[in-house]
PDB file of N, CA and C in Angstrom:
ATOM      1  N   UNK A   1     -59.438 -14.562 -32.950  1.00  0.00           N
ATOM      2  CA  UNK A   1     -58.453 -14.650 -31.914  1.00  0.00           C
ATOM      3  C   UNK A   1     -57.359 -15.609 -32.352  1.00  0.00           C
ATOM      4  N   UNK A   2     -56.230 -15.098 -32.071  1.00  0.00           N
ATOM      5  CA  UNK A   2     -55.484 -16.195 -32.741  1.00  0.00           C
ATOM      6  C   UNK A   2     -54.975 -17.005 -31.134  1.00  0.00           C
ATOM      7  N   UNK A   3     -54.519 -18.007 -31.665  1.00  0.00           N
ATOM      8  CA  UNK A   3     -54.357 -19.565 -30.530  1.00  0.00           C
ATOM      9  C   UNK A   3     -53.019 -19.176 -29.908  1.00  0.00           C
ATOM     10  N   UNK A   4     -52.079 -17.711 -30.123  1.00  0.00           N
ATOM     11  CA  UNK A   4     -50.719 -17.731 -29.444  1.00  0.00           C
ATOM     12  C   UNK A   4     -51.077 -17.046 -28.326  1.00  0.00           C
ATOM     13  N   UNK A   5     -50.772 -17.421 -27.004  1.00  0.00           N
ATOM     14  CA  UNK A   5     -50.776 -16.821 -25.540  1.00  0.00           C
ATOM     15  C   UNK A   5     -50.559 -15.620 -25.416  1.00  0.00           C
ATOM     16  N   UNK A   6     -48.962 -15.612 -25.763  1.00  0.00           N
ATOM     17  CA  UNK A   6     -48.140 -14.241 -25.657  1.00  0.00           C
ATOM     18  C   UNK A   6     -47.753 -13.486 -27.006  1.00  0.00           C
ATOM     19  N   UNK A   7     -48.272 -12.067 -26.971  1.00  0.00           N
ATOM     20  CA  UNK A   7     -48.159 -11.720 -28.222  1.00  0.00           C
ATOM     21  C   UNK A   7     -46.685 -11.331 -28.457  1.00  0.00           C
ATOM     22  N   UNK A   8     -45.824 -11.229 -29.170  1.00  0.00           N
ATOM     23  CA  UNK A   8     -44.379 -11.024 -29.914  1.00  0.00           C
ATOM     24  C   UNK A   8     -43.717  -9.671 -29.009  1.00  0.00           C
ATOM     25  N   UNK A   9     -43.085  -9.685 -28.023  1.00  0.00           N
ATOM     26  CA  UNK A   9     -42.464  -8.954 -27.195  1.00  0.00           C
ATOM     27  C   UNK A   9     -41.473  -8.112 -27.715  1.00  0.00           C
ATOM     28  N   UNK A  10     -40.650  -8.744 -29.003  1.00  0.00           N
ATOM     29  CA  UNK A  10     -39.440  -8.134 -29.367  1.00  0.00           C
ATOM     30  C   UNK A  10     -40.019  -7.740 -30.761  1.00  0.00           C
ATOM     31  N   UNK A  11     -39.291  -6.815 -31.539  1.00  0.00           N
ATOM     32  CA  UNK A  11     -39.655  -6.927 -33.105  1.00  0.00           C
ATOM     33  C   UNK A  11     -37.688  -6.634 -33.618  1.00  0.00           C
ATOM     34  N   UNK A  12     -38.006  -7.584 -34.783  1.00  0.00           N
ATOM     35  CA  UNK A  12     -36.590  -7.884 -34.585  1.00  0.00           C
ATOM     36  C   UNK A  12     -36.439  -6.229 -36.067  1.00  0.00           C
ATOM     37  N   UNK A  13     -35.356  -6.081 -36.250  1.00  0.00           N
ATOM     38  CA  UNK A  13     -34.451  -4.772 -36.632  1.00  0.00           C
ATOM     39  C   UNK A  13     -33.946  -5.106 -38.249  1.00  0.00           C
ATOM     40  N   UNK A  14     -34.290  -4.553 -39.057  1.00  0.00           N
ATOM     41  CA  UNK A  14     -33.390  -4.733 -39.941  1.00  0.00           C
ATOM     42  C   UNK A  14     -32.178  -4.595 -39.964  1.00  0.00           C
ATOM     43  N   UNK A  15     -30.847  -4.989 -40.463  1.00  0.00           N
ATOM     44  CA  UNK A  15     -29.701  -4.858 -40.738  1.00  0.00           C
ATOM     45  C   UNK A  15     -29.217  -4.227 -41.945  1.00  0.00           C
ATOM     46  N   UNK A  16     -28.679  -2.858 -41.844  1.00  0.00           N
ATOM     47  CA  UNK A  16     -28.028  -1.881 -42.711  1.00  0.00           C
ATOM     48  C   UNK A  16     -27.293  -2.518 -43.855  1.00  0.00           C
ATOM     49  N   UNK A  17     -27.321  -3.115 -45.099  1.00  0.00           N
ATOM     50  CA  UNK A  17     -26.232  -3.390 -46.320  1.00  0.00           C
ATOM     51  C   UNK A  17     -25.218  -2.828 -46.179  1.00  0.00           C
ATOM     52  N   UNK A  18     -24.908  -1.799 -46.300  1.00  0.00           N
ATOM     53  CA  UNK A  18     -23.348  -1.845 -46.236  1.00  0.00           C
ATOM     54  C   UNK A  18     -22.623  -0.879 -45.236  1.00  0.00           C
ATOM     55  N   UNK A  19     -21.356  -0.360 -45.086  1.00  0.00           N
ATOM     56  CA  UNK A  19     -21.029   0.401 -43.891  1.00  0.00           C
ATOM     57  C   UNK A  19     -21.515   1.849 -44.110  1.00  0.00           C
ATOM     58  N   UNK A  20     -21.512   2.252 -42.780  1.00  0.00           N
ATOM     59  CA  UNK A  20     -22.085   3.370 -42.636  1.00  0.00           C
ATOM     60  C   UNK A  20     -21.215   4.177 -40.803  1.00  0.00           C
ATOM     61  N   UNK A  21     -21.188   5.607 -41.192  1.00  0.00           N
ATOM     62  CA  UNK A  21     -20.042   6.289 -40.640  1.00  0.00           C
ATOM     63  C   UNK A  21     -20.570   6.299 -38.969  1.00  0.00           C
ATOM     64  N   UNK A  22     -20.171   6.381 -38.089  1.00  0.00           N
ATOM     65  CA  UNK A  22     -21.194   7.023 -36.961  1.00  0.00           C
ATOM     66  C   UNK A  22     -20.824   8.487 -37.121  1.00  0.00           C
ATOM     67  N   UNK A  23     -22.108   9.045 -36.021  1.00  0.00           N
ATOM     68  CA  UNK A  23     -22.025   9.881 -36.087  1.00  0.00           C
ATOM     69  C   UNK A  23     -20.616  10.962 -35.352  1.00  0.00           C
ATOM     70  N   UNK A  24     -20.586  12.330 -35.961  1.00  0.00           N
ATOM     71  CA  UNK A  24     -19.437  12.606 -35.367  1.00  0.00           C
ATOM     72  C   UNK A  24     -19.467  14.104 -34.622  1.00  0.00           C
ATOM     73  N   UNK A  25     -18.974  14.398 -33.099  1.00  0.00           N
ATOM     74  CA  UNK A  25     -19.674  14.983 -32.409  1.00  0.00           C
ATOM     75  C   UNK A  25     -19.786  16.913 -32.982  1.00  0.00           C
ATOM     76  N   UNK A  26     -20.179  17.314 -32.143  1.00  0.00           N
ATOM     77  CA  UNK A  26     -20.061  18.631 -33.259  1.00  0.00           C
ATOM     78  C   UNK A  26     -18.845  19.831 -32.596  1.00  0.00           C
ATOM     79  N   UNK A  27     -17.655  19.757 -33.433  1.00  0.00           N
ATOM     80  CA  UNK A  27     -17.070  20.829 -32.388  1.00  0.00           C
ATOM     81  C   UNK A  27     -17.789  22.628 -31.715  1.00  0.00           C
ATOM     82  N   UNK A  28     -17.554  22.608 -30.709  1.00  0.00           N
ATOM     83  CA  UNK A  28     -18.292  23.821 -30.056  1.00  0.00           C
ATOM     84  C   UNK A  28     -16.865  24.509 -29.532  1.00  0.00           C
ATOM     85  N   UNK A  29     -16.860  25.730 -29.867  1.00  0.00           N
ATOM     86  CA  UNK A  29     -15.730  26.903 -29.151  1.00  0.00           C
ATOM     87  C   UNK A  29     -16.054  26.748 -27.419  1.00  0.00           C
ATOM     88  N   UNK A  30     -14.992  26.252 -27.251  1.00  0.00           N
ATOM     89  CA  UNK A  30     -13.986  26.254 -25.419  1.00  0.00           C
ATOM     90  C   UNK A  30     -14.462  27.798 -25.123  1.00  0.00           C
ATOM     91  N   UNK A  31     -15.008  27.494 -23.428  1.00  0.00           N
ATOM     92  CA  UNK A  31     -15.855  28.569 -22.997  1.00  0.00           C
ATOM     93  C   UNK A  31     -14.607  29.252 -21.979  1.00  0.00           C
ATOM     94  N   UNK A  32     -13.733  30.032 -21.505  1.00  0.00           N
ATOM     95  CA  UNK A  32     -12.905  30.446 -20.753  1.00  0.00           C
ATOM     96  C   UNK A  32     -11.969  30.200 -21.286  1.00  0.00           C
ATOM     97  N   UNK A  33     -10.931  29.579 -20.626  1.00  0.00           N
ATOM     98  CA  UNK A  33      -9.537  29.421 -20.724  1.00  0.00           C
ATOM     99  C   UNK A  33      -8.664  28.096 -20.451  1.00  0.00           C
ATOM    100  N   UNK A  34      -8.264  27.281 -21.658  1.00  0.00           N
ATOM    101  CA  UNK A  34      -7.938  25.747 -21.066  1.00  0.00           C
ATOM    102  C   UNK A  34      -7.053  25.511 -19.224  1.00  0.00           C
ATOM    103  N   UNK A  35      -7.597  24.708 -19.176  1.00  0.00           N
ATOM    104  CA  UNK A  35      -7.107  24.255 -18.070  1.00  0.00           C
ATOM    105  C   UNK A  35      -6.326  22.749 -18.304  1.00  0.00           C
ATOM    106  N   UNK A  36      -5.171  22.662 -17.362  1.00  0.00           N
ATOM    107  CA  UNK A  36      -4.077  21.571 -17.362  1.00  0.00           C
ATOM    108  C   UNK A  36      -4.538  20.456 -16.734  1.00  0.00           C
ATOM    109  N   UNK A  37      -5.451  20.922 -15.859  1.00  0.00           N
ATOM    110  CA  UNK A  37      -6.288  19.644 -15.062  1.00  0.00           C
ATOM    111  C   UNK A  37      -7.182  20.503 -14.065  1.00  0.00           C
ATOM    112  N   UNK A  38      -7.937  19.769 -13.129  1.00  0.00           N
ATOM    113  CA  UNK A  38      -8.736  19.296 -12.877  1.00  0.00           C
ATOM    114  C   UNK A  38      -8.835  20.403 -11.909  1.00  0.00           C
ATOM    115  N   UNK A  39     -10.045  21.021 -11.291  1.00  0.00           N
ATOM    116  CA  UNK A  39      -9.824  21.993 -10.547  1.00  0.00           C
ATOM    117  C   UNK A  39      -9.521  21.527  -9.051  1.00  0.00           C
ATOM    118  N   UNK A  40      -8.850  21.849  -8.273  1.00  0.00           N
ATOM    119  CA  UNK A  40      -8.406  21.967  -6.967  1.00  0.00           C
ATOM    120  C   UNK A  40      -7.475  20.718  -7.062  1.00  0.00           C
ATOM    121  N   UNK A  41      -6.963  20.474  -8.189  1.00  0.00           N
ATOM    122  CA  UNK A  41      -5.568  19.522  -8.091  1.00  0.00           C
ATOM    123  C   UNK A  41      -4.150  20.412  -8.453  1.00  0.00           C
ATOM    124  N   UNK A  42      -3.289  20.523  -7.238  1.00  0.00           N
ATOM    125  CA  UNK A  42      -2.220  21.263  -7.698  1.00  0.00           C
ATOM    126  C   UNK A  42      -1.516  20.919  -8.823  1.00  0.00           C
ATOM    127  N   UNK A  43      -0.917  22.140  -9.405  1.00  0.00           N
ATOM    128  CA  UNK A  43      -0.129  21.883 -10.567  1.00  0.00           C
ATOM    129  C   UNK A  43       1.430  20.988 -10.376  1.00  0.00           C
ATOM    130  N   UNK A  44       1.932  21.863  -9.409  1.00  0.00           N
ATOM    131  CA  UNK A  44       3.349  21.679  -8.767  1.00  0.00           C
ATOM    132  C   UNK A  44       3.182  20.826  -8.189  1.00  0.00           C
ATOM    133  N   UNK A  45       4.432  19.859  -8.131  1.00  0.00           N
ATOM    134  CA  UNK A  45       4.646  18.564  -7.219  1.00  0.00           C
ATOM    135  C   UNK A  45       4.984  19.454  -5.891  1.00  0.00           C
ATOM    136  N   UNK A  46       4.836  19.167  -4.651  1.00  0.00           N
ATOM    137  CA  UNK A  46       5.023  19.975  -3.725  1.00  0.00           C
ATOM    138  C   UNK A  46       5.770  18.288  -3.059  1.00  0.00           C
ATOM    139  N   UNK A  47       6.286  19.444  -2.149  1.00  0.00           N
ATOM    140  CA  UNK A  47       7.541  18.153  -1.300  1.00  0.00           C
ATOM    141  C   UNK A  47       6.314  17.143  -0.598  1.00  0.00           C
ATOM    142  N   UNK A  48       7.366  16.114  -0.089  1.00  0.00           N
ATOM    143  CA  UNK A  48       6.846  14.855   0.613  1.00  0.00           C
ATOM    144  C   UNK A  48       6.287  15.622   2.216  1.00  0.00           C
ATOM    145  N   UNK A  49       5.045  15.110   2.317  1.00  0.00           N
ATOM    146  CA  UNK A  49       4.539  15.992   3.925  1.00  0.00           C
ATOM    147  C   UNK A  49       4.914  15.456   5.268  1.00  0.00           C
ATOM    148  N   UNK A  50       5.974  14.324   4.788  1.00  0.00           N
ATOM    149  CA  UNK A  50       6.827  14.034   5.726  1.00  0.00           C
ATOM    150  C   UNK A  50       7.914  13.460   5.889  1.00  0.00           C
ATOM    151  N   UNK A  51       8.564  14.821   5.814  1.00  0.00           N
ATOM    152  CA  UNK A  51      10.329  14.476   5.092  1.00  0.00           C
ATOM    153  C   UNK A  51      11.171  13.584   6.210  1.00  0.00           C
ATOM    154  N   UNK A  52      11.549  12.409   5.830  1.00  0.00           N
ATOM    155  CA  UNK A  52      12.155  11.609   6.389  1.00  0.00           C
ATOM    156  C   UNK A  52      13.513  12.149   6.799  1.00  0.00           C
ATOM    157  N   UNK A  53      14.232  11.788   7.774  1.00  0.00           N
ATOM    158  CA  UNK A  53      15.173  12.060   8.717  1.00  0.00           C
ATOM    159  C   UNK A  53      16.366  10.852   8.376  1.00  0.00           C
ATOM    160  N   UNK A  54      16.161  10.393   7.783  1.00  0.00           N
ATOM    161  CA  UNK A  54      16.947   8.964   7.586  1.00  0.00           C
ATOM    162  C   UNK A  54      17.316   8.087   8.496  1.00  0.00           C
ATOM    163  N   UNK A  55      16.647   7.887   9.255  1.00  0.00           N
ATOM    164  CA  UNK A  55      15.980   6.718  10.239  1.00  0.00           C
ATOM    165  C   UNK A  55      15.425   5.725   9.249  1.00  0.00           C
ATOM    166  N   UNK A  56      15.499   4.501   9.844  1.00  0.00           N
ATOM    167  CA  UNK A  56      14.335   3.564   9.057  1.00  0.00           C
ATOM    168  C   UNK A  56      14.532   2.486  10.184  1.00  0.00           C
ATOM    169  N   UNK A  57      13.533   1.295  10.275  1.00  0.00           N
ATOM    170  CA  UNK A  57      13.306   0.028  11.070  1.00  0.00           C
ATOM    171  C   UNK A  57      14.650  -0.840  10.967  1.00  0.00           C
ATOM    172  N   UNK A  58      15.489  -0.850  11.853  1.00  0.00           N
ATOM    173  CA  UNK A  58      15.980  -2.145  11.668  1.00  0.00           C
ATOM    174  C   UNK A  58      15.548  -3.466  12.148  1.00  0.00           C
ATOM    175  N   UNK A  59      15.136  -3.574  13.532  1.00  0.00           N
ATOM    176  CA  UNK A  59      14.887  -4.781  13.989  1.00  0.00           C
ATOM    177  C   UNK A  59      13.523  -4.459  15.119  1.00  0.00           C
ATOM    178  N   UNK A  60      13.148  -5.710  14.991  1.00  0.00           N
ATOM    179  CA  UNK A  60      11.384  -5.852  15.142  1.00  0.00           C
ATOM    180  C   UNK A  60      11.519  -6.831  16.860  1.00  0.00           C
ATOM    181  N   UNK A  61      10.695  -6.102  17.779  1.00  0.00           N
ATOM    182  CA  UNK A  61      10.553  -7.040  18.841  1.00  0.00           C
ATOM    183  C   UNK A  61       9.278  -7.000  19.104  1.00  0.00           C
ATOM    184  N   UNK A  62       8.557  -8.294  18.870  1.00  0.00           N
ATOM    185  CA  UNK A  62       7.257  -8.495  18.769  1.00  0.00           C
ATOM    186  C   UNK A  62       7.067  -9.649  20.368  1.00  0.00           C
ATOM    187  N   UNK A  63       5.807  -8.858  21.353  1.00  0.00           N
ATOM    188  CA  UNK A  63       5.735  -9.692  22.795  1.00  0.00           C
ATOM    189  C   UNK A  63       4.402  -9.852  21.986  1.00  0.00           C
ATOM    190  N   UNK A  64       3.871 -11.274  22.602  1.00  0.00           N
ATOM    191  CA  UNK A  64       2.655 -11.307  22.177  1.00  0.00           C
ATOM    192  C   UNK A  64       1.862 -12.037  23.643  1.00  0.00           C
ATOM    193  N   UNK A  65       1.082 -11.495  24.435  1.00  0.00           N
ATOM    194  CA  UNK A  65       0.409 -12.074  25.709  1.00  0.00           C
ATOM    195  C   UNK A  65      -1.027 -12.192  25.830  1.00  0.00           C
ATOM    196  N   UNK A  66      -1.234 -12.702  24.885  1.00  0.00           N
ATOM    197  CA  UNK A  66      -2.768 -13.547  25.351  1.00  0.00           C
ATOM    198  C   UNK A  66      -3.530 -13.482  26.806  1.00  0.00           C
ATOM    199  N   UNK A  67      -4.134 -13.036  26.962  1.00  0.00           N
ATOM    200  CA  UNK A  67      -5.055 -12.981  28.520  1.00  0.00           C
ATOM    201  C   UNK A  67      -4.946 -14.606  28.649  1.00  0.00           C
ATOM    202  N   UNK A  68      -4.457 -14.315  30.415  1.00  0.00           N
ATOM    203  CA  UNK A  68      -4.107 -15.647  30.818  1.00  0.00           C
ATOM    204  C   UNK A  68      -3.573 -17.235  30.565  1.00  0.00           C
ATOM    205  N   UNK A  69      -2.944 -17.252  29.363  1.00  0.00           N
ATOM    206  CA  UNK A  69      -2.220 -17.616  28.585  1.00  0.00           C
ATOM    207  C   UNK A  69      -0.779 -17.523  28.388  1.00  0.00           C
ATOM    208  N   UNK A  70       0.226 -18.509  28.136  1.00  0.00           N
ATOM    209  CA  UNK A  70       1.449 -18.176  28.089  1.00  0.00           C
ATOM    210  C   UNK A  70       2.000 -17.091  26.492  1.00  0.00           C
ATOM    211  N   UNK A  71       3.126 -16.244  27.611  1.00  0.00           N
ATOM    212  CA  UNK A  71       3.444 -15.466  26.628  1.00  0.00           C
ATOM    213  C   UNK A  71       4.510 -15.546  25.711  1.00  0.00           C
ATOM    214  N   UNK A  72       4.962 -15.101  24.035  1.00  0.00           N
ATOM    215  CA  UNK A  72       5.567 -15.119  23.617  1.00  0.00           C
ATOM    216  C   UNK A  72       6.403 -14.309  22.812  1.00  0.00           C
ATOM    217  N   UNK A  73       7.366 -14.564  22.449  1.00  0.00           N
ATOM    218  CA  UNK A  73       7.702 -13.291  21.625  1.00  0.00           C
ATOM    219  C   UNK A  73       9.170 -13.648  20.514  1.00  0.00           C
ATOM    220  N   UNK A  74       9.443 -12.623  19.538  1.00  0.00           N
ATOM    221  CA  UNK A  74      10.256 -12.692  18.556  1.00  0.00           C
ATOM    222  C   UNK A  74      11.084 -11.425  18.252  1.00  0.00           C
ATOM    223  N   UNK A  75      12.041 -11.773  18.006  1.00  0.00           N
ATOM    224  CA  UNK A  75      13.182 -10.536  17.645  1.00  0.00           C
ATOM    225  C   UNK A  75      13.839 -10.982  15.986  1.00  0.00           C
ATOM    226  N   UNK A  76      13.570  -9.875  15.393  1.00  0.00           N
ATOM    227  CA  UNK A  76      13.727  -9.970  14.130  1.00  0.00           C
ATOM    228  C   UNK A  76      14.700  -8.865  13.509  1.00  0.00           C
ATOM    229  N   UNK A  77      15.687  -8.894  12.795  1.00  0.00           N
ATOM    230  CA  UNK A  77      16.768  -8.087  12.867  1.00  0.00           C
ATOM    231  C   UNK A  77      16.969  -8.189  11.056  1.00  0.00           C
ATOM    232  N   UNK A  78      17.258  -7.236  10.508  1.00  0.00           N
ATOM    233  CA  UNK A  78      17.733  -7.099   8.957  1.00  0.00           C
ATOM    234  C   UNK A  78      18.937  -7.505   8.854  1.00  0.00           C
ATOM    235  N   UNK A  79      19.930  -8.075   9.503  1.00  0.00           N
ATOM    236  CA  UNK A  79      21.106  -8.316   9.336  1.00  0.00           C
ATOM    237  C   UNK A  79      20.923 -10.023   9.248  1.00  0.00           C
ATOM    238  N   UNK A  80      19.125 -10.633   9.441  1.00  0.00           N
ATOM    239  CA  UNK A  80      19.276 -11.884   9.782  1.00  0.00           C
ATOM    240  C   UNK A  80      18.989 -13.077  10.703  1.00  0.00           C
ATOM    241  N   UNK A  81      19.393 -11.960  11.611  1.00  0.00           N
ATOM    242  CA  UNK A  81      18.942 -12.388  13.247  1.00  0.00           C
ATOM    243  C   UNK A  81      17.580 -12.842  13.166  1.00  0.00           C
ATOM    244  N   UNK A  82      17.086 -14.122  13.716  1.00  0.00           N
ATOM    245  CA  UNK A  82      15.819 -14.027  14.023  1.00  0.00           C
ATOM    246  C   UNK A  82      16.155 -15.042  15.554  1.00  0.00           C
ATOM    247  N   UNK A  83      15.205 -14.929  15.906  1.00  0.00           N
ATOM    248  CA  UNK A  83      14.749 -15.645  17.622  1.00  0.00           C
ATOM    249  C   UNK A  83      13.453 -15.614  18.121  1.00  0.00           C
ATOM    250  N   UNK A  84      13.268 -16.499  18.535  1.00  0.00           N
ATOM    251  CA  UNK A  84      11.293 -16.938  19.613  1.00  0.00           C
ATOM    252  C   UNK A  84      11.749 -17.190  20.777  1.00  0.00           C
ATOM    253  N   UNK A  85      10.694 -16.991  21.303  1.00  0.00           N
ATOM    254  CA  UNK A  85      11.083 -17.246  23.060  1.00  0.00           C
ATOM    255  C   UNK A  85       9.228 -17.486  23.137  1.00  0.00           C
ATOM    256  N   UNK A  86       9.705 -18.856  24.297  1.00  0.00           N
ATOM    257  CA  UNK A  86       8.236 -19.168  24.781  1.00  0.00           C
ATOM    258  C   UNK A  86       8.256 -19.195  26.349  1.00  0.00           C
ATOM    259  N   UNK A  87       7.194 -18.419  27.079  1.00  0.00           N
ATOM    260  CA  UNK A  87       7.256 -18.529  28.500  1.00  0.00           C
ATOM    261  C   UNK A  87       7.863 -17.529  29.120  1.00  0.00           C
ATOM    262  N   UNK A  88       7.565 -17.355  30.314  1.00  0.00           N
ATOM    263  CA  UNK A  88       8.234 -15.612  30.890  1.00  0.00           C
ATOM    264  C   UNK A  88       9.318 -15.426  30.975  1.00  0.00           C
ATOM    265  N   UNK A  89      10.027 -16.710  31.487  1.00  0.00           N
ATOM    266  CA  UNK A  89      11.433 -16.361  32.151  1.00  0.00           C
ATOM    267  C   UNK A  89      12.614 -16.385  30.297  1.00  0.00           C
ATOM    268  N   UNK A  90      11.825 -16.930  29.845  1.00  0.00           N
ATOM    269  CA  UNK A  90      12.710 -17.089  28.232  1.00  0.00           C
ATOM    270  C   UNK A  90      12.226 -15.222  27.794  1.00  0.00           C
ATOM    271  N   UNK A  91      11.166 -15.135  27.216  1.00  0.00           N
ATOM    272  CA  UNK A  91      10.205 -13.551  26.924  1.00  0.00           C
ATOM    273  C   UNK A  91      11.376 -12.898  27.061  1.00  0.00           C
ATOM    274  N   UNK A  92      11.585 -12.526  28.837  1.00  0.00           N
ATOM    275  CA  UNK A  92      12.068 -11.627  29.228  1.00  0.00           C
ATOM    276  C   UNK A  92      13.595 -11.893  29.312  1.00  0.00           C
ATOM    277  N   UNK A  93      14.200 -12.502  29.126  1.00  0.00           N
ATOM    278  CA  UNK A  93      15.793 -13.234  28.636  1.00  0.00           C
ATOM    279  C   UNK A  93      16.096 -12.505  26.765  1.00  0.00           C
ATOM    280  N   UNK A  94      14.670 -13.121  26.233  1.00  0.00           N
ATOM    281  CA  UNK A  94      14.676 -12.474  24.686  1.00  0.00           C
ATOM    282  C   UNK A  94      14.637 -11.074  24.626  1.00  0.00           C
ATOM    283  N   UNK A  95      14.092 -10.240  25.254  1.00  0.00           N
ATOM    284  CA  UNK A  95      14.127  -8.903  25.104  1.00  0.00           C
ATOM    285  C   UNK A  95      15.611  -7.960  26.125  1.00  0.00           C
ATOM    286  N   UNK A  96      16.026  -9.046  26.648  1.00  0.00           N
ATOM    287  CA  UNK A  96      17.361  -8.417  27.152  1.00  0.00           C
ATOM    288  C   UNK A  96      18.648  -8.667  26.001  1.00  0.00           C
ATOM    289  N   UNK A  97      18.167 -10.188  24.963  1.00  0.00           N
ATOM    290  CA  UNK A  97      18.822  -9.782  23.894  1.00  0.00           C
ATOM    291  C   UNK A  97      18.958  -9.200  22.790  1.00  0.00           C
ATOM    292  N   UNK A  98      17.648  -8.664  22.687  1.00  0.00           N
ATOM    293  CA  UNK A  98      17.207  -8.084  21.869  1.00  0.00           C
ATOM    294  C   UNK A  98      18.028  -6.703  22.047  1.00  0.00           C
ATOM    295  N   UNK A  99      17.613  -6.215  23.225  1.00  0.00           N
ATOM    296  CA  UNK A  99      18.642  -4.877  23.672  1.00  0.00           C
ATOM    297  C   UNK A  99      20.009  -5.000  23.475  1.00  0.00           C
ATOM    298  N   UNK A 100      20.781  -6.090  23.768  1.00  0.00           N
ATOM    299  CA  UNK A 100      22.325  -6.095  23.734  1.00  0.00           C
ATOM    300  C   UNK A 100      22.388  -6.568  22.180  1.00  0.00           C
ATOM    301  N   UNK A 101      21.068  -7.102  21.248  1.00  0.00           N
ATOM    302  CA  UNK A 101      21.755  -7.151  19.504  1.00  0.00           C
ATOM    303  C   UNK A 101      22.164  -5.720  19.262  1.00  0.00           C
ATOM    304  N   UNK A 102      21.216  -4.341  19.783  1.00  0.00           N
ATOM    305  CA  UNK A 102      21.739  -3.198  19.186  1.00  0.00           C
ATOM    306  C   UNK A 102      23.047  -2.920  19.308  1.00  0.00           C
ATOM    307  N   UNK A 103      23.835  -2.871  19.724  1.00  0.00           N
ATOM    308  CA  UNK A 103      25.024  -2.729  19.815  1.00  0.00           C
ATOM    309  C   UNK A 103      25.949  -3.884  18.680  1.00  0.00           C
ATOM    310  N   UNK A 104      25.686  -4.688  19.089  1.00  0.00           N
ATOM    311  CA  UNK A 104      26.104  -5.539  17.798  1.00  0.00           C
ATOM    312  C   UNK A 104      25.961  -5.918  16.522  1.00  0.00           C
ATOM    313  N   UNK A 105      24.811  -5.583  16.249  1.00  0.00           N
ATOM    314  CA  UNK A 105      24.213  -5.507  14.502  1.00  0.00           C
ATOM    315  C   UNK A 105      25.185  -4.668  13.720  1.00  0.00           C
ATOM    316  N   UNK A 106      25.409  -4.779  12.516  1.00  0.00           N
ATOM    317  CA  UNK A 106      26.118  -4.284  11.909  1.00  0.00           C
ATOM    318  C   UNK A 106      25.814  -3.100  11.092  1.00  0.00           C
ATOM    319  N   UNK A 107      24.290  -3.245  10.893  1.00  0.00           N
ATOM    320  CA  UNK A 107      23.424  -2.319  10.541  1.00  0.00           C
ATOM    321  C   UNK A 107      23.202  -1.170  11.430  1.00  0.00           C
ATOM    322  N   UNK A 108      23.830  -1.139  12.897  1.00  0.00           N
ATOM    323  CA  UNK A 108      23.479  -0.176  13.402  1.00  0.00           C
ATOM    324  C   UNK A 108      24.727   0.408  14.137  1.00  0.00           C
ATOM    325  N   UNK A 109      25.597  -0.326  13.942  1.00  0.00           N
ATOM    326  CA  UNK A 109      26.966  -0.020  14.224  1.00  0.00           C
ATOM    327  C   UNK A 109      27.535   1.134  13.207  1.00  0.00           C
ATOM    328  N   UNK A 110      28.344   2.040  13.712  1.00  0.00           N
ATOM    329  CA  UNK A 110      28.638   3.423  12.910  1.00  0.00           C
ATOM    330  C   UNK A 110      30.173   2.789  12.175  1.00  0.00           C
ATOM    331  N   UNK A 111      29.708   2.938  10.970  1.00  0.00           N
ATOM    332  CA  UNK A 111      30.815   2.899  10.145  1.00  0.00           C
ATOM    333  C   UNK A 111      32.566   3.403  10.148  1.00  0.00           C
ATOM    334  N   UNK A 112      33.371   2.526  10.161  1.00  0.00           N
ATOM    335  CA  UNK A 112      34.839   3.037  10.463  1.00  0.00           C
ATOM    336  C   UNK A 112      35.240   4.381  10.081  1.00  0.00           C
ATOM    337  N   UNK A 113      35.757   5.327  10.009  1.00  0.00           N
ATOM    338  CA  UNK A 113      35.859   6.566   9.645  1.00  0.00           C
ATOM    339  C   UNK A 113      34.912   7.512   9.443  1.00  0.00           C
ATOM    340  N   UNK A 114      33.757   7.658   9.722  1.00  0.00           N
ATOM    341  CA  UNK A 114      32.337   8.168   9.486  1.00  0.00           C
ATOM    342  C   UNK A 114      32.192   9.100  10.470  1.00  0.00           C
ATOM    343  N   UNK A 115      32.459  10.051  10.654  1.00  0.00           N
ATOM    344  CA  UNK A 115      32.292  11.250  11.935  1.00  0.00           C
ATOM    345  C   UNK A 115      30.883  11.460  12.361  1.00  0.00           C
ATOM    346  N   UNK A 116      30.843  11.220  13.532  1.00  0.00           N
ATOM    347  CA  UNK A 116      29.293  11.202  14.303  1.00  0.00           C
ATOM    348  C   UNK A 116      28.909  12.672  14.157  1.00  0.00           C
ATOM    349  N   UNK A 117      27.725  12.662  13.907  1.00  0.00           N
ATOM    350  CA  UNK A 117      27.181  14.326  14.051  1.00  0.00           C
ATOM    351  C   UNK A 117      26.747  15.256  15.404  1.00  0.00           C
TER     352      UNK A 117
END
């Protein structure tokens, strides 16, 4: 019996002298007919599935009212504009200016000579 507990778990590998190629796979003749990709991925770019109108966000009116808690809110405008309002009687003061910025933003004002559609 020999006196070691655990007998030798690993056995270690010789190492190859010099280089050697891997292996290389075996070509086999294509069964049907190549394909461009992947099945049930269209070929054709097909239009956007939701063609924009040329609308986009100009300005943001965010109320925020916490259950039983005072309320607040912000008007945020791409031209710059920003504003907070804390408390009802301000809130509702902010969203009446918020309504009268549309008219005044410049971003939403129709351009001098530009014929309305």
């Amino acid at each position: 019996m020999s006196d070691r507990r655990h007998p030798h778990l690993k056995s270690i590998t010789t190492t190859p002298d010099g280089l050697q190629d891997a292996a290389q796979p075996v070509d086999s003749p294509a069964v049907g007919e190549p394909k461009g990709v992947a099945e049930g991925v269209p070929i054709a770019v097909r239009p956007h599935p939701h063609p924009s109108d040329g609308r986009y966000p100009v300005a943001w009116l965010t109320i925020r009212t916490p259950y039983q808690m005072t309320p607040s809110a912000t008007s945020t405008c791409l031209c710059g504009r920003s504003r907070t309002a804390v408390g009802k009687p301000r809130v509702l003061a902010l969203i009446a200016d918020h309504e009268a910025h549309r008219d005044a933003c410049p971003f939403r004002t129709p351009l001098e000579g530009r014929t309305a559609a």
